[in-house]
Protein backbone atom coordinates (compact mmCIF):
# COMPACT_ATOMS: atom_id res chain seq x y z
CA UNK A 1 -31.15 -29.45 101.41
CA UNK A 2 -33.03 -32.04 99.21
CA UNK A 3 -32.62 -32.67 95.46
CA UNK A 4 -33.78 -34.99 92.87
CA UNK A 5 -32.25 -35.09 89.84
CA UNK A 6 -34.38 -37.52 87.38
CA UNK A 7 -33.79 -37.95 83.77
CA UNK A 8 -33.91 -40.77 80.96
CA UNK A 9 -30.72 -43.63 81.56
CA UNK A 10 -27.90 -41.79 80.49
CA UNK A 11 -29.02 -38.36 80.78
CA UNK A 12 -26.47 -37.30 83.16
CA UNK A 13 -27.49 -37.52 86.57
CA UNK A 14 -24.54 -38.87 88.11
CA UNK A 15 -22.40 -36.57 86.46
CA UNK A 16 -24.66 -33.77 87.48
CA UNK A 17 -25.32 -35.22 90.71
CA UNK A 18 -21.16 -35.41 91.72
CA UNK A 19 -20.79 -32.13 90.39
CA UNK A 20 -23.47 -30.50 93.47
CA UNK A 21 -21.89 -33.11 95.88
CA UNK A 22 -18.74 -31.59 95.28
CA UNK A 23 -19.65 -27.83 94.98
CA UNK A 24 -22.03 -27.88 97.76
CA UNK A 25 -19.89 -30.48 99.89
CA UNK A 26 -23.06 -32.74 100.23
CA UNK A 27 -23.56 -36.51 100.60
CA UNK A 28 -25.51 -38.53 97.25
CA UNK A 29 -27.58 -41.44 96.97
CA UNK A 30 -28.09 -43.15 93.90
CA UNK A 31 -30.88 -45.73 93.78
CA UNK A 32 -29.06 -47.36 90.77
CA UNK A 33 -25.88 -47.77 92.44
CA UNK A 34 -27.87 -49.24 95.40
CA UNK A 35 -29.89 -52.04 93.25
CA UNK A 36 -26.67 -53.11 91.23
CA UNK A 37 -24.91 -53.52 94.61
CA UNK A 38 -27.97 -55.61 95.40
CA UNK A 39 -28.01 -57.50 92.43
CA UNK A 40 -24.17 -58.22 92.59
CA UNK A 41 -24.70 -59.46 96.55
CA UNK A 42 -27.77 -61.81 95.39
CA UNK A 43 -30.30 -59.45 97.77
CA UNK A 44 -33.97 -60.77 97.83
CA UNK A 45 -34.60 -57.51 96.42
CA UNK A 46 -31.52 -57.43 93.86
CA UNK A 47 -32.56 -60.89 92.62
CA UNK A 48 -36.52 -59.15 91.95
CA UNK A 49 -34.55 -56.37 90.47
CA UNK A 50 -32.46 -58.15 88.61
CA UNK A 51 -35.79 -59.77 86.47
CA UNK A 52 -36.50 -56.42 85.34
CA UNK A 53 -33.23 -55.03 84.83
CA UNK A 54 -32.46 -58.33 82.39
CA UNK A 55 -35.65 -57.57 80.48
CA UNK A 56 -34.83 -54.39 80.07
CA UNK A 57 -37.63 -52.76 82.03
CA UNK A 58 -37.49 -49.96 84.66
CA UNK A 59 -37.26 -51.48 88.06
CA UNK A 60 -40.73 -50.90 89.23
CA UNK A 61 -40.95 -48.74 92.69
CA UNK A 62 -42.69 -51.21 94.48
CA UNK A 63 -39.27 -53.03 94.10
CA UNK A 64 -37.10 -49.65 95.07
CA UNK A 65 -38.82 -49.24 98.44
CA UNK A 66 -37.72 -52.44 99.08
CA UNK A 67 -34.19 -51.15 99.54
């Protein structure tokens, strides 16, 4: 089984997203814990992600795909 859950920041996915991992006893990936881990470790692509994320932009997916 796939799902997306998308939504505004702060909308709830992660709390939506842990409730189905937990119900249906499946694994989650969140892109936004991915790029913050890759910002925090000073990634090539955290440090392009970081740019945006300081500006307050959405990180562009050109930049995602890169993780």
């Amino acid at each position: 089984m796939k799902l997306i859950l998308l939504g505004a920041p702060g909308a709830g996915k992660g709390t939506q997203a842990d409730i189905i991992k937990k119900k249906l006893n499946i694994p989650t990936i969140s892109t936004g814990n991915i790029l913050r881990a890759a910002v925090k470790n000073g990634t090539p692509t955290g440090l392009k992600a970081k740019e945006y994320m300081d500006a307050g932009k959405l990180v562009p997916d050109e930049v995602i795909i890169g993780i």
